[in-house]
N, C-alpha and C. Protein backbone atom coordinates (compact mmCIF):
# COMPACT_ATOMS: atom_id res chain seq x y z
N UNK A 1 0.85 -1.17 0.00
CA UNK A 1 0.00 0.00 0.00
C UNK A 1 0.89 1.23 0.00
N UNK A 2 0.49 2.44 -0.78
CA UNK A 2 1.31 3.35 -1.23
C UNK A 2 0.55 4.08 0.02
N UNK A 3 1.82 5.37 0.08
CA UNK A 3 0.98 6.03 0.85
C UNK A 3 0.01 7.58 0.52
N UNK A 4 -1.28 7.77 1.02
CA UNK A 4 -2.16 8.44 0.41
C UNK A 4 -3.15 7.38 -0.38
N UNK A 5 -2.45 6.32 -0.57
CA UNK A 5 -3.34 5.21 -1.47
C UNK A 5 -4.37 4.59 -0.47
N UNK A 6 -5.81 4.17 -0.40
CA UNK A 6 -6.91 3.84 0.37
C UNK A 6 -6.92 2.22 0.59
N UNK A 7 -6.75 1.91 1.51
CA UNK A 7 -6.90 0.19 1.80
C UNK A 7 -8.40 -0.38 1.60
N UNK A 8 -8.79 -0.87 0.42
CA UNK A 8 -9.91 -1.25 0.46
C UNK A 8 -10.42 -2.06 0.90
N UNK A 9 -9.34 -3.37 1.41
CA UNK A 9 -9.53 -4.29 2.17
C UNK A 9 -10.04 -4.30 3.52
N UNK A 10 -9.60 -3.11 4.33
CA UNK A 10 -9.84 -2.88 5.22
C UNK A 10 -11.06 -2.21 5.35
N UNK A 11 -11.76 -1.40 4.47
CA UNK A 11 -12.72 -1.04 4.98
C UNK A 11 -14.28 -1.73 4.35
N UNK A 12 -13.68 -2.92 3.15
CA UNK A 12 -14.38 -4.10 2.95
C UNK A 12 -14.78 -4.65 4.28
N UNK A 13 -13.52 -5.02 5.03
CA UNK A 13 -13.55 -5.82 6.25
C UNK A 13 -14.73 -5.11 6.94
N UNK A 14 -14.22 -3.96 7.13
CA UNK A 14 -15.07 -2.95 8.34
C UNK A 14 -16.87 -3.24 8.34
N UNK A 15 -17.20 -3.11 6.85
CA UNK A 15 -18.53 -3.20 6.24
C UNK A 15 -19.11 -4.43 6.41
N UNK A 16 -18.02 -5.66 6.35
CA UNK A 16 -18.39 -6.99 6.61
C UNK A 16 -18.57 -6.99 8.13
N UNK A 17 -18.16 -6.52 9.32
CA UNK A 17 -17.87 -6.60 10.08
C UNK A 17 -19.37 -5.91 10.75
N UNK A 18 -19.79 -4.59 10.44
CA UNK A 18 -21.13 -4.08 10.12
C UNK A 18 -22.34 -4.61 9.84
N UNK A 19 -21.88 -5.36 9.06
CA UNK A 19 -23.00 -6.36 8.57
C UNK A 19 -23.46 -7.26 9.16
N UNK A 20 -22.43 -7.73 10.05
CA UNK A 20 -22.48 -8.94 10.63
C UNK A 20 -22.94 -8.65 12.32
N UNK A 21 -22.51 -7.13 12.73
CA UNK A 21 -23.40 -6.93 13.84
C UNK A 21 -25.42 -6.82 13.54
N UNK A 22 -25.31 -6.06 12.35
CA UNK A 22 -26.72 -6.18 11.98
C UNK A 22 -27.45 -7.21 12.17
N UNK A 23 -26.63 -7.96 11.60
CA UNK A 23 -27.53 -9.48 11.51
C UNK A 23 -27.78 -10.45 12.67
N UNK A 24 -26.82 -9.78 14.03
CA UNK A 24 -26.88 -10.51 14.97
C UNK A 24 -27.74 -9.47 15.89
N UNK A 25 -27.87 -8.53 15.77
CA UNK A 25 -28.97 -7.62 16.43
C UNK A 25 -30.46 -8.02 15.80
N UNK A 26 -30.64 -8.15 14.87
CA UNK A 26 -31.69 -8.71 14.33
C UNK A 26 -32.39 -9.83 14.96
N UNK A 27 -33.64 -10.00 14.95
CA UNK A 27 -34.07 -11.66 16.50
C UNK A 27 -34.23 -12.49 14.96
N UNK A 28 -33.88 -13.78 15.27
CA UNK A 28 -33.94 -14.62 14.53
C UNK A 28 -35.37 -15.40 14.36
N UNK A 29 -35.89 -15.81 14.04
CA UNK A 29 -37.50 -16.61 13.96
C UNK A 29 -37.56 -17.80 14.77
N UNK A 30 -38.62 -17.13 15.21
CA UNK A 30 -39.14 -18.43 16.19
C UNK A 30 -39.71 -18.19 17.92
N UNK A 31 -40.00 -19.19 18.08
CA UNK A 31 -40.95 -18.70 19.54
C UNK A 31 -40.21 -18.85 20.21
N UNK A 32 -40.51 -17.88 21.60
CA UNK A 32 -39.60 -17.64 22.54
C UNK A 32 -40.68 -17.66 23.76
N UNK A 33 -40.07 -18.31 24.32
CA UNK A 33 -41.51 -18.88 25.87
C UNK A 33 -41.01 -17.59 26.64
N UNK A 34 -42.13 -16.94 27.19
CA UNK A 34 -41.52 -16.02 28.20
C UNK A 34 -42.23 -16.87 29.80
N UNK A 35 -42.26 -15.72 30.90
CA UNK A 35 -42.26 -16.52 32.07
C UNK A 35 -43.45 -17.34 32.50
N UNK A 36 -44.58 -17.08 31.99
CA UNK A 36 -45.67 -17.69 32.19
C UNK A 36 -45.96 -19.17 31.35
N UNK A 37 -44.87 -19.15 30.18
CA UNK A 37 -45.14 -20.55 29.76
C UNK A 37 -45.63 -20.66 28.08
N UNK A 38 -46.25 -19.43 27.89
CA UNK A 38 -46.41 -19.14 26.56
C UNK A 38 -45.62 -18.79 25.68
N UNK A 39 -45.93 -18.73 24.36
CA UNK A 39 -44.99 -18.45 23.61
C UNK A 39 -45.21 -17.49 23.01
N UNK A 40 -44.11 -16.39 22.92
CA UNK A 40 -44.38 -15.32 22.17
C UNK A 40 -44.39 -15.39 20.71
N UNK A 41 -45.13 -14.63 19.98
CA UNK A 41 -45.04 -14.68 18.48
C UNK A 41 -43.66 -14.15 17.75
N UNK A 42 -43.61 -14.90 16.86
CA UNK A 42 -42.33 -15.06 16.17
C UNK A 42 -41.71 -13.76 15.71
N UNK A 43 -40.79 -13.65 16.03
CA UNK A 43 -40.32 -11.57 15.94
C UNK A 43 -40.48 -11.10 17.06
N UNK A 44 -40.62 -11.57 17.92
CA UNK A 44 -41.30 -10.62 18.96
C UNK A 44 -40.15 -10.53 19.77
N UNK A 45 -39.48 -9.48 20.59
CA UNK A 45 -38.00 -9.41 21.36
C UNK A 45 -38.27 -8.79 22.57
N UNK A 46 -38.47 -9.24 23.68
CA UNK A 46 -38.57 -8.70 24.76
C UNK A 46 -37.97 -7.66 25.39
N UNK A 47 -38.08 -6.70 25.56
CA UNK A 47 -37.41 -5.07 25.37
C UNK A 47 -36.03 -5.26 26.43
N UNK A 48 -36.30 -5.76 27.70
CA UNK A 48 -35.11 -6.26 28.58
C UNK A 48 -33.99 -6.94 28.43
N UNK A 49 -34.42 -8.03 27.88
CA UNK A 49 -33.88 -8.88 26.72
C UNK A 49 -32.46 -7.71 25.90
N UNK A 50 -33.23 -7.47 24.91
CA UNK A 50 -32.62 -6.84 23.59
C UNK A 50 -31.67 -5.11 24.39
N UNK A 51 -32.75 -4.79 25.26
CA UNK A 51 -31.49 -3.82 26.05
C UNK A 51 -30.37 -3.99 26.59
N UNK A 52 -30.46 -5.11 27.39
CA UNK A 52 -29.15 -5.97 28.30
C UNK A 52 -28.64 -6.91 27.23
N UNK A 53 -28.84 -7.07 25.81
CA UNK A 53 -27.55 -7.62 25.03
C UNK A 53 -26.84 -6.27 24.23
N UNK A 54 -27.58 -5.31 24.31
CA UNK A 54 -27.30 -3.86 23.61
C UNK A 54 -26.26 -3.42 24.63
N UNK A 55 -26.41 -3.58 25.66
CA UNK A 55 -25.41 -3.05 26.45
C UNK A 55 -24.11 -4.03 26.98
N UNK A 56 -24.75 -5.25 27.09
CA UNK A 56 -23.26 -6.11 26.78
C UNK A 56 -22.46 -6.17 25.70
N UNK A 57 -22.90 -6.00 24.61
CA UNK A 57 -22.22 -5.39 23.09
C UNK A 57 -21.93 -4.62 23.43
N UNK A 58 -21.68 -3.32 24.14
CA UNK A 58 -21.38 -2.18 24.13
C UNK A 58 -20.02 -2.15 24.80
N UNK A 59 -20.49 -2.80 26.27
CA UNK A 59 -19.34 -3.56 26.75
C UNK A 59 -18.40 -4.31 26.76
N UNK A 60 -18.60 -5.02 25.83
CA UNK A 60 -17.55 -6.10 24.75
C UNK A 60 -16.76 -5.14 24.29
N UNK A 61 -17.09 -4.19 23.51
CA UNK A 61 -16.33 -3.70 22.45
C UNK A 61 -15.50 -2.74 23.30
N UNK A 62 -15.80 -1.96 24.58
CA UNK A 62 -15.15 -1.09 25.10
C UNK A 62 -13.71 -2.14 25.66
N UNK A 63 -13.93 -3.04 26.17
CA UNK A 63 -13.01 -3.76 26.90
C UNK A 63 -12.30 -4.61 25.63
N UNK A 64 -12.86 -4.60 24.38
CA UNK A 64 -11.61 -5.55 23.56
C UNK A 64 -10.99 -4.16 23.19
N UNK A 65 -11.33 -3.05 23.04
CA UNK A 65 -10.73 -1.62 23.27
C UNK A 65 -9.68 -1.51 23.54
N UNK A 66 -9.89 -1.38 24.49
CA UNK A 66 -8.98 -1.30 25.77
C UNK A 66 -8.19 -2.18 26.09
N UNK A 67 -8.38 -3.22 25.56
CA UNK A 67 -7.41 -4.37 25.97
C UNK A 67 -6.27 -3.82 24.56
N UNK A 68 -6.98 -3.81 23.47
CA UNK A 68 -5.71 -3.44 21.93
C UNK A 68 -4.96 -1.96 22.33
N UNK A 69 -5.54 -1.44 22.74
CA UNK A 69 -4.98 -0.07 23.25
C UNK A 69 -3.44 -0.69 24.24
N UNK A 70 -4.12 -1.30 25.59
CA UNK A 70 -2.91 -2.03 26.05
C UNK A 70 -2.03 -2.48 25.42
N UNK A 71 -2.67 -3.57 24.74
CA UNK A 71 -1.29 -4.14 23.70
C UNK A 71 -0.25 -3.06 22.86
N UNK A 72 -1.13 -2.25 22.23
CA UNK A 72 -0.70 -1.50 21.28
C UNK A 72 0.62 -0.71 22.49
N UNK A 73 0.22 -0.35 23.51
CA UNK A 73 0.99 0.66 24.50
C UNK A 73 2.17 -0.12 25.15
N UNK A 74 2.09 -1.30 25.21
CA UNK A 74 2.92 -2.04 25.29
C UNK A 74 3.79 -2.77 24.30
N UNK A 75 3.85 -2.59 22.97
CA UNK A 75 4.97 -3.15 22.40
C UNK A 75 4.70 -3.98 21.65
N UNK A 76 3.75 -4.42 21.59
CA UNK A 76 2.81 -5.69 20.40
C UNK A 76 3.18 -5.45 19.02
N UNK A 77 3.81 -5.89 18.50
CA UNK A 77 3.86 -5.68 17.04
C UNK A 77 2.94 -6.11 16.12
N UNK A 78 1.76 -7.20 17.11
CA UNK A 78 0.71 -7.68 15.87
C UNK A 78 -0.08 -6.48 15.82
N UNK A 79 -0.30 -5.62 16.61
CA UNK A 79 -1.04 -4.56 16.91
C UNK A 79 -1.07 -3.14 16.03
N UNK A 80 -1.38 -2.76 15.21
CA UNK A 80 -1.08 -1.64 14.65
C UNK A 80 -1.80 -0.31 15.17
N UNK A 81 -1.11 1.06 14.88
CA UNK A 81 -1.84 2.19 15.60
C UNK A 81 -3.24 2.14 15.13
N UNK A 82 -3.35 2.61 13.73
CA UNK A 82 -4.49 2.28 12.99
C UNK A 82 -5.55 1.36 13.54
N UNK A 83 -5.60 0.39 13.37
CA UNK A 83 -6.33 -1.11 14.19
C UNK A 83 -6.56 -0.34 15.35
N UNK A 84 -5.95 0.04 16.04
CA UNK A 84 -6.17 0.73 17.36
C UNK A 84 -7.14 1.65 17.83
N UNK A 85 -6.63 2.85 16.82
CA UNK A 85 -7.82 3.85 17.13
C UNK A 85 -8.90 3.45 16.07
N UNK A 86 -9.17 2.53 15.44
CA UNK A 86 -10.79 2.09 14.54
C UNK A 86 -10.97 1.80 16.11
N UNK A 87 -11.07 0.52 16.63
CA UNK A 87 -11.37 -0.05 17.99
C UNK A 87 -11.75 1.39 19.07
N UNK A 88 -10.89 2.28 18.99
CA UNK A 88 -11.40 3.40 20.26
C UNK A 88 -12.71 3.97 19.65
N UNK A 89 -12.53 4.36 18.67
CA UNK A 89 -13.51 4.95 17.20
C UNK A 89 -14.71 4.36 17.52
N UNK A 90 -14.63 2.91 17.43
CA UNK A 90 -16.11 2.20 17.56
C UNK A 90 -16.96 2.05 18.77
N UNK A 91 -15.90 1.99 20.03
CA UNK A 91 -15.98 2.15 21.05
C UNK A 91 -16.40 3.58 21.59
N UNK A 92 -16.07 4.55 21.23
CA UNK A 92 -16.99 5.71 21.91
C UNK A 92 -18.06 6.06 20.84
N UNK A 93 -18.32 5.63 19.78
CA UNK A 93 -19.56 5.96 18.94
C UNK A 93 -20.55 4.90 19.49
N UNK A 94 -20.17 3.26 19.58
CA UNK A 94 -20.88 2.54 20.65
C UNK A 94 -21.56 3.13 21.90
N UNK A 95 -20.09 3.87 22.50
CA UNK A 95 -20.82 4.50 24.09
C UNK A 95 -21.74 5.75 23.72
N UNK A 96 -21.89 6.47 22.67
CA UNK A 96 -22.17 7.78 22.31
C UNK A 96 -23.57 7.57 22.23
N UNK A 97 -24.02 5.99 21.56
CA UNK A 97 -25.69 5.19 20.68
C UNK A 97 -26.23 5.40 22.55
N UNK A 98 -25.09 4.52 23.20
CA UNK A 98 -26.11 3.86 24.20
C UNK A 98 -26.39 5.33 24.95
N UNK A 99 -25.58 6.16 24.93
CA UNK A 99 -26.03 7.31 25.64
C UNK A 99 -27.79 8.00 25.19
N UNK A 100 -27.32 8.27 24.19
CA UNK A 100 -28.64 8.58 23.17
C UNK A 100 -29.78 8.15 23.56
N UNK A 101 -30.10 6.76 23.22
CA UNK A 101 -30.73 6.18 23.61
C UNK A 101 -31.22 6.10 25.16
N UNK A 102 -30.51 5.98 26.25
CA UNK A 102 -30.62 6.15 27.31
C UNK A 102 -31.67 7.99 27.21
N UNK A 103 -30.99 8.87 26.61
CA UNK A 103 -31.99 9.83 27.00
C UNK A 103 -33.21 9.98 26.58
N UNK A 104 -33.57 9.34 25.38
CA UNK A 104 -34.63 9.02 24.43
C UNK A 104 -35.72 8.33 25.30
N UNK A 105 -35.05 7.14 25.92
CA UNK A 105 -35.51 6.37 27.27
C UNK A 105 -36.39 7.34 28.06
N UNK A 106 -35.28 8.23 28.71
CA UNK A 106 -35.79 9.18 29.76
C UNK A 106 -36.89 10.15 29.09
N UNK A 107 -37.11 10.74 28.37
CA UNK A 107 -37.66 12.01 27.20
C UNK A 107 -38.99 11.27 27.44
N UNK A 108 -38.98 9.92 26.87
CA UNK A 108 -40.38 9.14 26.87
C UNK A 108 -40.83 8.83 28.03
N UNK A 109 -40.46 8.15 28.79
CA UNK A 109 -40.97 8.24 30.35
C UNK A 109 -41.40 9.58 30.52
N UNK A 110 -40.72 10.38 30.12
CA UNK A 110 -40.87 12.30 31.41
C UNK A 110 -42.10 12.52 30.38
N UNK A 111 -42.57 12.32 29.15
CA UNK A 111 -43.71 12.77 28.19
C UNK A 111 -44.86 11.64 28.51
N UNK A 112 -44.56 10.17 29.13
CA UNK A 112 -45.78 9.82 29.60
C UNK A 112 -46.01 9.98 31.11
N UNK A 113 -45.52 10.44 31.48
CA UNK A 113 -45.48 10.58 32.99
C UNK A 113 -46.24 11.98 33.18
N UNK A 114 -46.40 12.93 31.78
CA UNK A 114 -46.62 14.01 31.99
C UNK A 114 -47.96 14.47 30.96
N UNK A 115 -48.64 13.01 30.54
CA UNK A 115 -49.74 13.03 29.93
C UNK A 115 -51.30 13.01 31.13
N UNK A 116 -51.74 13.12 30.47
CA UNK A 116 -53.13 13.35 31.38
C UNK A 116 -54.22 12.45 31.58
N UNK A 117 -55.02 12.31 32.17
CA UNK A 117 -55.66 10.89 32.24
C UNK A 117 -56.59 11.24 31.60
């Protein structure tokens, strides 16, 4: 790779990599018994559920972060700077969603909390 020249591989990867969170955020088909014994209809994602894997994803990615950051700060040669800050990159735009969201959370509660009977 020349330099000024664009790695397309890499941001092939990136897109594949994109893709592949999509598809795992996505609920897969099929019934899902919730606590009473029934089964929910197919698509259906239990909001608790899908929040607490939204935020363990979030958490994953901060701590494999942070772990390449380590490496990188320590001497790793498999480690590149680049590779590095994509990982911080994804990691505070990750923390940036869940923030968002978290206030979006709050906005809607404070607007039904503040509807009228």
């Amino acid at each position: 790779m020349s330099i000024g020249a664009i790695d397309t591989s890499r941001i092939e990867a990136m897109v594949a990599q994109l893709r592949a969170a999509a598809a795992q955020a996505t609920p897969a088909g099929g019934a899902v018994a919730d606590t009473a014994g029934t089964a929910k209809a197919a698509g259906a994602v239990d909001f608790s559920s899908a929040l607490k894997s939204s935020l363990d994803q979030v958490n994953r990615v901060q701590s494999d972060a942070q772990k390449q950051a380590q490496r990188f700060a320590l001497g790793d040669g498999s480690v590149s700077l680049s590779d590095t800050m994509i990982s911080l990159q994804k990691s505070s735009i990750a923390m940036q969603q869940t923030i968002q969201v978290r206030n979006k959370l709050v906005q809607a509660y404070q607007d039904i909390m503040n509807m009228g009977i």
